[in-house]
N, C-alpha and C. Protein backbone atom coordinates (compact mmCIF):
# COMPACT_ATOMS: atom_id res chain seq x y z
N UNK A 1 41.98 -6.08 -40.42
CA UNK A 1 41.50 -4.97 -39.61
C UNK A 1 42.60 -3.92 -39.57
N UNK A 2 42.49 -2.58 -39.46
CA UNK A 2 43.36 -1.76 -40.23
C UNK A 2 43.76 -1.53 -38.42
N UNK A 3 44.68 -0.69 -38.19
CA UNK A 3 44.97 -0.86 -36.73
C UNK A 3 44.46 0.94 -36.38
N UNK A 4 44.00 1.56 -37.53
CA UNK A 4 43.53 2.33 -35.93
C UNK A 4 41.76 2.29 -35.91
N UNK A 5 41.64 1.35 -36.79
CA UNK A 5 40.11 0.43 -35.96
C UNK A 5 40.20 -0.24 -34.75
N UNK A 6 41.25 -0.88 -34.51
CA UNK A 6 41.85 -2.21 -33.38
C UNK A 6 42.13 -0.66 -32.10
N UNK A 7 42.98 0.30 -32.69
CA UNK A 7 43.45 1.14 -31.49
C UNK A 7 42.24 1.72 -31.02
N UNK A 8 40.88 2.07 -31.62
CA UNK A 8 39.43 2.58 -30.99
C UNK A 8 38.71 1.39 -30.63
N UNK A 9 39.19 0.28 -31.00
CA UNK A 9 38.28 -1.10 -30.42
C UNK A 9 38.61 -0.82 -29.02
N UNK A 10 40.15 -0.81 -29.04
CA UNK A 10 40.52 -0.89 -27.43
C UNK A 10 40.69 0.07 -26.48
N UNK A 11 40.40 1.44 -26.94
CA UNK A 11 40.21 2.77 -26.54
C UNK A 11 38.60 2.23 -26.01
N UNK A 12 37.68 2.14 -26.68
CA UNK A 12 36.29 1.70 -25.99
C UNK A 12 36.42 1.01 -25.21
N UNK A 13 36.97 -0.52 -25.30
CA UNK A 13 37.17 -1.49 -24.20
C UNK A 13 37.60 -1.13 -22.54
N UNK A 14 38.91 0.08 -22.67
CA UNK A 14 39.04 0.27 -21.56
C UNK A 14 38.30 1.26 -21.12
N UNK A 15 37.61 2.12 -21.94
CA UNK A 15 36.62 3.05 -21.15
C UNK A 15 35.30 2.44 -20.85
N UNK A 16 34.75 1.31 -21.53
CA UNK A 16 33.63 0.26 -20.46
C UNK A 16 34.16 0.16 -19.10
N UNK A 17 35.22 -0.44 -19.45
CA UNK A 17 35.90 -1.40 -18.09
C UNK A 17 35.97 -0.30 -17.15
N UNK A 18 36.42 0.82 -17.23
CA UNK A 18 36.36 1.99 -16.51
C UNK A 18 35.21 2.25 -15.77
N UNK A 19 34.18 2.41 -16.70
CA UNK A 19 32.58 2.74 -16.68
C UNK A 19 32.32 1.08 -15.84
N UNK A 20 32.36 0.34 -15.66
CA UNK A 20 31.72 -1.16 -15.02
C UNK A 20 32.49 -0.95 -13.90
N UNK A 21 33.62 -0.54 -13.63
CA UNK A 21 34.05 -0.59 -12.49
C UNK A 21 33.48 0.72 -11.48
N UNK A 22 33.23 1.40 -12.14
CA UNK A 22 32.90 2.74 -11.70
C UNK A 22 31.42 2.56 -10.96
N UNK A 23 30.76 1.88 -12.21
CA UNK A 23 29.52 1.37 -11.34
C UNK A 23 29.17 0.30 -10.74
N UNK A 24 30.11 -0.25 -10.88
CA UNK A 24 29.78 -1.48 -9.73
C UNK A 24 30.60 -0.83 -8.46
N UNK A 25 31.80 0.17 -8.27
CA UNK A 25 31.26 0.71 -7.18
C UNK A 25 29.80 1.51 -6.58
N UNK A 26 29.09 2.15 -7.61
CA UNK A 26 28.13 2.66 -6.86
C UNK A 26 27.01 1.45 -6.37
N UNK A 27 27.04 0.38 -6.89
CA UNK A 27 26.14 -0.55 -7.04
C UNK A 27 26.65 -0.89 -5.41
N UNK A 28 27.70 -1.28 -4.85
CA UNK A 28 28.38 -1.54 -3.59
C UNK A 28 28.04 -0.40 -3.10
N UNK A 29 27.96 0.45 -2.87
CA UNK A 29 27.92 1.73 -1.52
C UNK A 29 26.42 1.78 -1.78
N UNK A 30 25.78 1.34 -2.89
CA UNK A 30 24.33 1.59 -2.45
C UNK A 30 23.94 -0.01 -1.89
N UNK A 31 24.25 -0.83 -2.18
CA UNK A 31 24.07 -2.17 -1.31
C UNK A 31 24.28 -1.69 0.12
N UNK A 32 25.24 -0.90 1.01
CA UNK A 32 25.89 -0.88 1.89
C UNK A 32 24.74 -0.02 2.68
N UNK A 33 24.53 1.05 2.00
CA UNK A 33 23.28 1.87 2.74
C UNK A 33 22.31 1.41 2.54
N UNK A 34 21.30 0.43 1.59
CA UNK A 34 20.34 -0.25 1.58
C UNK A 34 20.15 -1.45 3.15
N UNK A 35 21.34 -1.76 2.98
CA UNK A 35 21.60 -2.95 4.25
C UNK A 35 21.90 -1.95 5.68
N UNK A 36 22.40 -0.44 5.63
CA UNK A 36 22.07 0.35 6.80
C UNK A 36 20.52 0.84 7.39
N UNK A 37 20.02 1.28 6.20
CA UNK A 37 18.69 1.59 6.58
C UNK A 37 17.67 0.38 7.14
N UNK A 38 17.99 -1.05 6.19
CA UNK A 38 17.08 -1.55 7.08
C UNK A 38 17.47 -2.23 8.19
N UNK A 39 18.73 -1.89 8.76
CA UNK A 39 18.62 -2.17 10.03
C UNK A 39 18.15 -1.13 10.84
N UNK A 40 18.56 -0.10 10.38
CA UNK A 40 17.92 1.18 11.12
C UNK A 40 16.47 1.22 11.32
N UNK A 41 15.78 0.48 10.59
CA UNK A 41 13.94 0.35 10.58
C UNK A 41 13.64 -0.45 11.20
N UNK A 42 14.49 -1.32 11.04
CA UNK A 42 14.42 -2.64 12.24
C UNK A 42 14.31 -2.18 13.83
N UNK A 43 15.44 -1.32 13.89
CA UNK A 43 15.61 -0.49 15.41
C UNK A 43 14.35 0.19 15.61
N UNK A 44 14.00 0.77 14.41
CA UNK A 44 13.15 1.99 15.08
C UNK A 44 11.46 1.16 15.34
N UNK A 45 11.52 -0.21 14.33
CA UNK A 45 10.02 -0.69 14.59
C UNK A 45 10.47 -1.32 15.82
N UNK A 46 11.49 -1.64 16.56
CA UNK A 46 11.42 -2.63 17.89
C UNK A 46 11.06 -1.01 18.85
N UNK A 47 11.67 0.00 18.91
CA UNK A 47 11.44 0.91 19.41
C UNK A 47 9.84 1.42 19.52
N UNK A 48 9.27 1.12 18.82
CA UNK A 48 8.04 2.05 18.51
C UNK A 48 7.01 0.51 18.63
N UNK A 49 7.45 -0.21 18.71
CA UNK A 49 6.52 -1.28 19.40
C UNK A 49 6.73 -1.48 21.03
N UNK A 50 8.05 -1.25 21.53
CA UNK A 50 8.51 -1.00 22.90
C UNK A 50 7.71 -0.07 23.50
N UNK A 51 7.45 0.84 22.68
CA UNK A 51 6.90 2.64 23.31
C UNK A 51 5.39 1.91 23.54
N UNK A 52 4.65 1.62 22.47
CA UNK A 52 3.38 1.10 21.74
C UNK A 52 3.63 0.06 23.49
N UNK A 53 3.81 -0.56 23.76
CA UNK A 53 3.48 -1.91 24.69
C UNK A 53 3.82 -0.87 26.11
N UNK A 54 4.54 -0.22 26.54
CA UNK A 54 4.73 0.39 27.78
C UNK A 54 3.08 1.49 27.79
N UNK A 55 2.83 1.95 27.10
CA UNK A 55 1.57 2.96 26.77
C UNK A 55 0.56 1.63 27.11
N UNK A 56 0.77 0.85 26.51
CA UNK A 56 -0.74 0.14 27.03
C UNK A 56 -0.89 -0.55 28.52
N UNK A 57 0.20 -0.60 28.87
CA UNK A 57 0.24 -0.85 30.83
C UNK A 57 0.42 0.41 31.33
N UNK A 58 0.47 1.73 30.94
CA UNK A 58 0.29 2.88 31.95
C UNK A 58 -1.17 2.53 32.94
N UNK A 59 -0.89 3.49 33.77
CA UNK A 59 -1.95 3.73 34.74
C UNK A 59 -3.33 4.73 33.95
N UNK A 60 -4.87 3.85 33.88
CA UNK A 60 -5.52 4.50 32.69
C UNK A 60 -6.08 5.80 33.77
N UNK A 61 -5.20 6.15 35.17
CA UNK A 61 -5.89 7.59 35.78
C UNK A 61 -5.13 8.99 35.17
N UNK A 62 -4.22 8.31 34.32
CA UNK A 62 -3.07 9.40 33.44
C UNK A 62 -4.05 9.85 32.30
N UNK A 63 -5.12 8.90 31.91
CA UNK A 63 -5.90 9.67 30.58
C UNK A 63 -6.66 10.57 30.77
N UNK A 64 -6.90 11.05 30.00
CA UNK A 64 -7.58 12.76 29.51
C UNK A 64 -9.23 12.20 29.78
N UNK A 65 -10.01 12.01 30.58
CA UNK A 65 -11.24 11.81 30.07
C UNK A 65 -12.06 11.81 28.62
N UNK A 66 -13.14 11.19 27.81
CA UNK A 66 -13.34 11.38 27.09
C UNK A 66 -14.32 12.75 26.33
N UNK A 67 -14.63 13.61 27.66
CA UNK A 67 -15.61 14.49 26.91
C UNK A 67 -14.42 15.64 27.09
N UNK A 68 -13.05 15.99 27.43
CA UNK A 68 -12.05 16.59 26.84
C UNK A 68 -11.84 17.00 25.08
């Protein structure tokens, strides 16, 4: 193998390794916000089932009649 085949073998090698590291950070910060949002949905469905259950024990003299 003549060596400046070997010197672009390993010119590529470290620009993968570059490139894999590069994206396996993005692969991590998008794991990180994937695992934020669904806690955040989590919050907002306990919220909006909280709202949803207090609305159905109001007092029904608060509603709008139906021919409104």
């Amino acid at each position: 193998m003549s060596e400046d085949r070997f010197i672009d073998l390993e010119t590529r090698l470290a620009h993968q390794d570059q490139l894999l590291n590069q994206l396996n950070d993005v692969v991590t910060e998008q794991q990180a916000k994937i695992m934020q949002l669904e806690e955040l949905c989590k919050a907002l469905i306990q919220r909006v089932r909280s709202v949803g259950e207090g609305m159905s024990e109001g007092d029904p003299g608060d509603e709008r009649p139906p021919h409104y």
